[in-house]
C-alpha atoms as a PDB file:
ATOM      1  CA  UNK A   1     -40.460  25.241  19.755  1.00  0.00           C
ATOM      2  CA  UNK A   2     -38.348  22.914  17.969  1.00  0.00           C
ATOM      3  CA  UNK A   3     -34.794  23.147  17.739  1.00  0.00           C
ATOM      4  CA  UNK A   4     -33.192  22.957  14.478  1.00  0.00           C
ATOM      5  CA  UNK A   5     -29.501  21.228  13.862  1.00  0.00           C
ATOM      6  CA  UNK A   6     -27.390  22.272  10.905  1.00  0.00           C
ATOM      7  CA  UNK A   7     -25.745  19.481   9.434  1.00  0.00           C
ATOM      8  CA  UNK A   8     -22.071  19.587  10.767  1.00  0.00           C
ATOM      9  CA  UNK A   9     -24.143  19.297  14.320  1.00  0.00           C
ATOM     10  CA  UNK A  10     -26.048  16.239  13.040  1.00  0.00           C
ATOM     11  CA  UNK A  11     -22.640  14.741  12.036  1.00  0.00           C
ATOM     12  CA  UNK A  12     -20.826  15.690  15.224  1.00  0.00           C
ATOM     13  CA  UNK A  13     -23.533  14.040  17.164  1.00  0.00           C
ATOM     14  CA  UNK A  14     -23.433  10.435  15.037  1.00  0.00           C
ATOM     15  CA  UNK A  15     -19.853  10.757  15.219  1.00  0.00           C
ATOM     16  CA  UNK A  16     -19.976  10.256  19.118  1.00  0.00           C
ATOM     17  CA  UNK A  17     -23.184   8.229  19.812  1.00  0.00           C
ATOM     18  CA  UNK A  18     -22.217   5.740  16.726  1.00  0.00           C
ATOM     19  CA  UNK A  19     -21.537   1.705  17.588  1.00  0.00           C
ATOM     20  CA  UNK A  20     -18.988   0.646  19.930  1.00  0.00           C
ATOM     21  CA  UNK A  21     -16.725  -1.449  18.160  1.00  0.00           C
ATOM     22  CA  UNK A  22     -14.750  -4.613  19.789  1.00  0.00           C
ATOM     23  CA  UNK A  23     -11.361  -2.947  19.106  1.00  0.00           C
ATOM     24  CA  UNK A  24     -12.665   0.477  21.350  1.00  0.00           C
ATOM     25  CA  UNK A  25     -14.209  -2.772  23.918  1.00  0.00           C
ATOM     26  CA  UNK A  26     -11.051  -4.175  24.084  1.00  0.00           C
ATOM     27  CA  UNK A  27      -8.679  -1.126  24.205  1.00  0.00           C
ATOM     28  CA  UNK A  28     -11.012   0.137  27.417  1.00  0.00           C
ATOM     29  CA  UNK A  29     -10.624  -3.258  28.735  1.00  0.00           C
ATOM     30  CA  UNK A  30      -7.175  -2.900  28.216  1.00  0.00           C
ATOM     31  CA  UNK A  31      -6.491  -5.728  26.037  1.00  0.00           C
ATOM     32  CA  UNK A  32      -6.554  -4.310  22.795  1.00  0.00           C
ATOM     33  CA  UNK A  33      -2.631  -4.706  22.490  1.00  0.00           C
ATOM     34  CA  UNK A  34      -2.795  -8.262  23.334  1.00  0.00           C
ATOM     35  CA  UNK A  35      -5.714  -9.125  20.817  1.00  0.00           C
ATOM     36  CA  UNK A  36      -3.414  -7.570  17.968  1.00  0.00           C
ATOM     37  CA  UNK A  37      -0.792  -9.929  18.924  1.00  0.00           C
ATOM     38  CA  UNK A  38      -2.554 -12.504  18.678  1.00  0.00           C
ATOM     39  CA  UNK A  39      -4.947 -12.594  16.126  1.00  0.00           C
ATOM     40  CA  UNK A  40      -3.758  -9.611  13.699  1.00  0.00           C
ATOM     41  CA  UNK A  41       0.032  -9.732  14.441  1.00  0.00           C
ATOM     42  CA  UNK A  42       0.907  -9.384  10.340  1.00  0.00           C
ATOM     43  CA  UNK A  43      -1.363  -6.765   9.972  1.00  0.00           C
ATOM     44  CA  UNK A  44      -0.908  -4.933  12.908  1.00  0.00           C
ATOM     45  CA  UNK A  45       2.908  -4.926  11.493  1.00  0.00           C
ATOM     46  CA  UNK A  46       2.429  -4.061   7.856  1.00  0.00           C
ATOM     47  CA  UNK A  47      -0.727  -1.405   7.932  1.00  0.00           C
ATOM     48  CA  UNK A  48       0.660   1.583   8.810  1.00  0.00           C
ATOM     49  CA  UNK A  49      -3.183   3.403   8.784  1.00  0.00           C
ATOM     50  CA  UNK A  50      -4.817   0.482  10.962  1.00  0.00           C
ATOM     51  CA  UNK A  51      -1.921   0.467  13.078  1.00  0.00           C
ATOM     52  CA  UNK A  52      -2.386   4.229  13.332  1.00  0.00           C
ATOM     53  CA  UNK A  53      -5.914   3.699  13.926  1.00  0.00           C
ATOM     54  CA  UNK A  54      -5.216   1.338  16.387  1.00  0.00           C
ATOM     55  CA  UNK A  55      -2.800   3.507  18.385  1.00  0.00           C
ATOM     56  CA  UNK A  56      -5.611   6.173  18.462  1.00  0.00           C
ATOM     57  CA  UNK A  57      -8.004   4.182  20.266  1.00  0.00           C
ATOM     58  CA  UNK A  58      -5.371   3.220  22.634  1.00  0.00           C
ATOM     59  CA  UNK A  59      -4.677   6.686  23.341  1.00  0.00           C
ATOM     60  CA  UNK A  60      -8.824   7.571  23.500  1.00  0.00           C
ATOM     61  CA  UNK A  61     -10.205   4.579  25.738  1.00  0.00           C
ATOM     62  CA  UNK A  62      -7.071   2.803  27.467  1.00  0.00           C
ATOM     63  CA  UNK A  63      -6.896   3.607  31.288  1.00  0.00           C
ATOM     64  CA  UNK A  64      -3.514   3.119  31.478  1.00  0.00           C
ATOM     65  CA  UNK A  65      -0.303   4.611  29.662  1.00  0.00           C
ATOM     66  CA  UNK A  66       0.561   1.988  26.850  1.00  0.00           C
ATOM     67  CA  UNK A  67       4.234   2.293  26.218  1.00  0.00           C
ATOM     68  CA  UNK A  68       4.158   0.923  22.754  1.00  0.00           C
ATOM     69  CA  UNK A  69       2.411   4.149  21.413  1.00  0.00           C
ATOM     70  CA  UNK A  70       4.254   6.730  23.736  1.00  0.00           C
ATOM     71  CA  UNK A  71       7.257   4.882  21.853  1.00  0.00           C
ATOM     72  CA  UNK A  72       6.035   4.874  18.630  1.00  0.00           C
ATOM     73  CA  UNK A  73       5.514   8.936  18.923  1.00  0.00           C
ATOM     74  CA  UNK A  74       9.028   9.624  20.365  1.00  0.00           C
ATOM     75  CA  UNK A  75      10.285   8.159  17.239  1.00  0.00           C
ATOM     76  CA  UNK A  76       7.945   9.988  15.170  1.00  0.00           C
ATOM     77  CA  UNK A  77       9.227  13.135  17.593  1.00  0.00           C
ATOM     78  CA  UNK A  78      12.747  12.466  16.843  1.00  0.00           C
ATOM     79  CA  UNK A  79      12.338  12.778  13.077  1.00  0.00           C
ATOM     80  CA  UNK A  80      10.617  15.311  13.003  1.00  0.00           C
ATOM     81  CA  UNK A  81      13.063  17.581  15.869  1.00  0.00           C
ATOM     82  CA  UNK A  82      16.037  16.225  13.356  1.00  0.00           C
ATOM     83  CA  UNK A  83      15.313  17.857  10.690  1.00  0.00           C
ATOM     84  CA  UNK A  84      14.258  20.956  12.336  1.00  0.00           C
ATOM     85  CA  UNK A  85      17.646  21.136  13.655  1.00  0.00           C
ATOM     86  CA  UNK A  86      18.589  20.206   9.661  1.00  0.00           C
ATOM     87  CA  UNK A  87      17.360  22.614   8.224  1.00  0.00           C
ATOM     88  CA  UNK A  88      17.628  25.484  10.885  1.00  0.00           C
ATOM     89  CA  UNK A  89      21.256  24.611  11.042  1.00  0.00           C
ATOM     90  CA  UNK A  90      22.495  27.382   8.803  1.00  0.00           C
ATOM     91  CA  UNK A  91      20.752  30.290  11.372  1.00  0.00           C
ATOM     92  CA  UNK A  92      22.400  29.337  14.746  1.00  0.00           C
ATOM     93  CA  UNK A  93      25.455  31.042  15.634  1.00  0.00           C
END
């Protein structure tokens, strides 16, 4: 008997047998920080999304904590716990 896939399986599956790229080689390597750097410093400065992008392969295929990112989301933390404590001001006692 065959099995049938609906199509959100189907895309599920491409989604994580699809083509290595060089930026997921690198980042398991652990050189993906370096690369940027180097060759796509201006970029890797000015593109918030591909920066973001970036930072998520880090996080998916590096073996080792990357400081950069864990920085990057303790700022992004920070903001975010400031204007909780902003706007929940006028409930504490």
């Amino acid at each position: 008997m065959k099995q049938v896939f609906s199509d959100k399986q189907i895309d599920r599956l491409l989604q994580t047998v699809g083509p290595v790229t060089h930026f997921e080689d690198l980042a398991e390597e652990g050189h993906l920080l370096e690369y940027l750097n180097e060759f796509l410093k201006e970029r890797y400065n000015t593109d918030v999304p591909f920066r973001v992008e970036m930072f998520n392969l880090l996080l998916k295929y590096s073996k080792v904590p990357v400081p950069e990112i864990e920085e990057y989301y303790l700022k992004h933390l920070q903001t975010a716990l400031k204007l909780f404590l902003e706007r929940t001001a006028k409930w504490r006692i």
